[in-house]
Protein backbone atom coordinates (compact mmCIF):
# COMPACT_ATOMS: atom_id res chain seq x y z
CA UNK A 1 0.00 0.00 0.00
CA UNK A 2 0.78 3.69 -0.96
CA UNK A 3 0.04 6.22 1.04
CA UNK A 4 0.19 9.66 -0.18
CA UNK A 5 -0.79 12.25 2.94
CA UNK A 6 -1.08 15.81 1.91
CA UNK A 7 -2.08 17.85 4.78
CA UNK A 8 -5.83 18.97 4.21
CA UNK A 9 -6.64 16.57 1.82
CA UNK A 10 -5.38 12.78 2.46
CA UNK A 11 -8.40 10.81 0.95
CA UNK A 12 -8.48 13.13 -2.79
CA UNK A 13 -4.80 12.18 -2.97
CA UNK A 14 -5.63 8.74 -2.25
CA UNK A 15 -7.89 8.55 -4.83
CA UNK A 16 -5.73 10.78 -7.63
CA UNK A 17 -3.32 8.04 -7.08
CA UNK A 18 -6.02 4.76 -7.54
CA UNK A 19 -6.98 6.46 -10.20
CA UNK A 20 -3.89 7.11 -12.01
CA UNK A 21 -2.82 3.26 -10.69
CA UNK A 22 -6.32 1.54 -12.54
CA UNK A 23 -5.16 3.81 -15.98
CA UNK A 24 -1.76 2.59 -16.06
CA UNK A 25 -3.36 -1.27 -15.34
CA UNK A 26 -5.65 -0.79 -18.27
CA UNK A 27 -3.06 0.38 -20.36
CA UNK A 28 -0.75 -2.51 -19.68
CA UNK A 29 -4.14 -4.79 -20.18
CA UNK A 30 -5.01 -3.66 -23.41
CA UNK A 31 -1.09 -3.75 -24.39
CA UNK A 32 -0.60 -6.98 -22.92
CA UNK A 33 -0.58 -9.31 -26.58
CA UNK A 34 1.73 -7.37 -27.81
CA UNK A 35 4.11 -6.89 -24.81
CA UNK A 36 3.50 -11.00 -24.32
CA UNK A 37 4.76 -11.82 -28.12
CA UNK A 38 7.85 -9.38 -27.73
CA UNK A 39 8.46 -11.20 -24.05
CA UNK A 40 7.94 -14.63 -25.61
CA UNK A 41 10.45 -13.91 -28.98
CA UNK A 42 13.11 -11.64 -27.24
CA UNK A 43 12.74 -11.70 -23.68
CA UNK A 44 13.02 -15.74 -23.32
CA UNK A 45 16.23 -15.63 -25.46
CA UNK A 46 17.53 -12.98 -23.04
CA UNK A 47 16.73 -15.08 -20.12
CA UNK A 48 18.15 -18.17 -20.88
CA UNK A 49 21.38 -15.94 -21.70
CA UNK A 50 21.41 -14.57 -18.92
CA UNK A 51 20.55 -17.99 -16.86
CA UNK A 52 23.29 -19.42 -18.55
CA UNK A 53 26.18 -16.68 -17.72
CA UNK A 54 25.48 -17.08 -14.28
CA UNK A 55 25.23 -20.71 -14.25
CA UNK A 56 28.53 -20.49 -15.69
CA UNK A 57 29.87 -18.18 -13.28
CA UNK A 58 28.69 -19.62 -10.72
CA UNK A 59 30.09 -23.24 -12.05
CA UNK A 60 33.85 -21.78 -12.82
């Protein structure tokens, strides 16, 4: 939990920042297929990279 306390007005802030939180959400939602196939195509490759250097780091 977030809390944003301006002095005066605690709950409006509160509720500026749900708001703003639920936007961004249903932005990522509705951006989601598209952010899944680049995840999926370049973002697996870059894991198992990555899972492999520090296997063999870790190995050596």
């Amino acid at each position: 939990m977030v809390n944003v306390n301006i002095s005066g007005g605690g709950k409006s802030a509160n509720i500026f920042f749900l708001l703003s939180f639920f936007r961004l959400a249903i932005f990522v939602l509705t951006r989601l297929p598209v952010l899944q196939q680049n995840f999926t195509g370049i973002g697996l490759a870059h894991l198992t990279r990555i899972h492999h250097l520090s296997r063999n780091s870790i190995n050596t």
